[in-house]
Protein backbone atom coordinates (compact mmCIF):
# COMPACT_ATOMS: atom_id res chain seq x y z
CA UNK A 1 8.79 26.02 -11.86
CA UNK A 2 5.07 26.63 -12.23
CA UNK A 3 2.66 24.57 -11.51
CA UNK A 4 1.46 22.94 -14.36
CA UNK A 5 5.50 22.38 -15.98
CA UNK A 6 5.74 20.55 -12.44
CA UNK A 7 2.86 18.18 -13.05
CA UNK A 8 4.07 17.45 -16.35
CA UNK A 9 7.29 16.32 -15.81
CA UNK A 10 6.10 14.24 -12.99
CA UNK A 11 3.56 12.48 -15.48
CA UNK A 12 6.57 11.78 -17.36
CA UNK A 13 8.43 9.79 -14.91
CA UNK A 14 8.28 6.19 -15.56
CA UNK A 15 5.50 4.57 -13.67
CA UNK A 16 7.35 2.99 -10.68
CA UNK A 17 9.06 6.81 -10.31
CA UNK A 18 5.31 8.11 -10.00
CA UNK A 19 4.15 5.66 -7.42
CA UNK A 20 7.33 6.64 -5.34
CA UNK A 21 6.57 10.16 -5.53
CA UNK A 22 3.39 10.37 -5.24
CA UNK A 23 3.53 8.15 -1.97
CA UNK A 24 6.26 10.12 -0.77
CA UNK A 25 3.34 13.15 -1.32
CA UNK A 26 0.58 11.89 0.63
CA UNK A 27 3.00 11.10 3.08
CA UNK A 28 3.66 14.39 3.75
CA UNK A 29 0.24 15.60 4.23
CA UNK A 30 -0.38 12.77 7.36
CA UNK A 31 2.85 11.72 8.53
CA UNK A 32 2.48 8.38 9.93
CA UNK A 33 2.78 7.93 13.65
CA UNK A 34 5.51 5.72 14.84
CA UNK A 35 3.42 3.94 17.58
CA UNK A 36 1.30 3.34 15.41
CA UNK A 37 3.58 2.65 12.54
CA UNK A 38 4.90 -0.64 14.74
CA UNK A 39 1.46 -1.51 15.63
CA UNK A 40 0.92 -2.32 12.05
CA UNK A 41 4.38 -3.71 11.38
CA UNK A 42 4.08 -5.91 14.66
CA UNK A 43 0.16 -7.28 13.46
CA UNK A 44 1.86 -8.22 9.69
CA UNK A 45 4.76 -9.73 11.30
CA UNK A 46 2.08 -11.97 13.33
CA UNK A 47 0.06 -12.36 10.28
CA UNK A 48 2.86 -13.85 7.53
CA UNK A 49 4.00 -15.92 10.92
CA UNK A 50 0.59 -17.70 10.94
CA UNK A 51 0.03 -17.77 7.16
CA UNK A 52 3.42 -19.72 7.02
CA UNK A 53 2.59 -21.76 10.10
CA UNK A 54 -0.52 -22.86 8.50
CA UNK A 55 -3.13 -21.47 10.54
CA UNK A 56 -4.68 -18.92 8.40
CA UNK A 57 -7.06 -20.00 5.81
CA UNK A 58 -6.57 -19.00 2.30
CA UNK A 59 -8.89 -18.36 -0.52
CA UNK A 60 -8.06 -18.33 -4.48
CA UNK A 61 -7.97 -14.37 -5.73
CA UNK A 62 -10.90 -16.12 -8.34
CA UNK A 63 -13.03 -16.52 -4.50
CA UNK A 64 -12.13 -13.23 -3.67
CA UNK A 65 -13.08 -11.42 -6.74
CA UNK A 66 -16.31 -13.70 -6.65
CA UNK A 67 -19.76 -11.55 -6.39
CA UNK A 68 -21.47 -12.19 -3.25
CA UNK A 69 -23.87 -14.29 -3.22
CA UNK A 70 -27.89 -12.96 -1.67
């Protein structure tokens, strides 16, 4: 399969299909690194811990999206 055929049939994959492969692509150019993969998994473990313990401060996504002010 050449490829621009390939490229087409992947743009007609529904769009959850696409985000899967195309993850599963970039993946493959840097594999992740386990250490560092369970860094990561360890630091949002500790972070949904102390969002649910109440320790973390929130902000509306309307705050976030805010323009900074000068």
């Amino acid at each position: 399969m050449g490829d621009s055929r390939l490229i087409e049939e992947a743009l007609g994959l529904p769009a959850n299909e696409r985000a899967d492969l195309a993850e599963r692509l970039l993946s493959s150019l840097d594999p992740p690194e386990p250490e560092l993969e369970k860094l990561w998994v360890a630091e949002v473990e500790d972070r949904i811990e102390a969002f649910e313990q109440g320790k973390l401060k929130t902000i509306s996504s309307q705050e976030f999206f805010r323009p900074p002010r000068h």
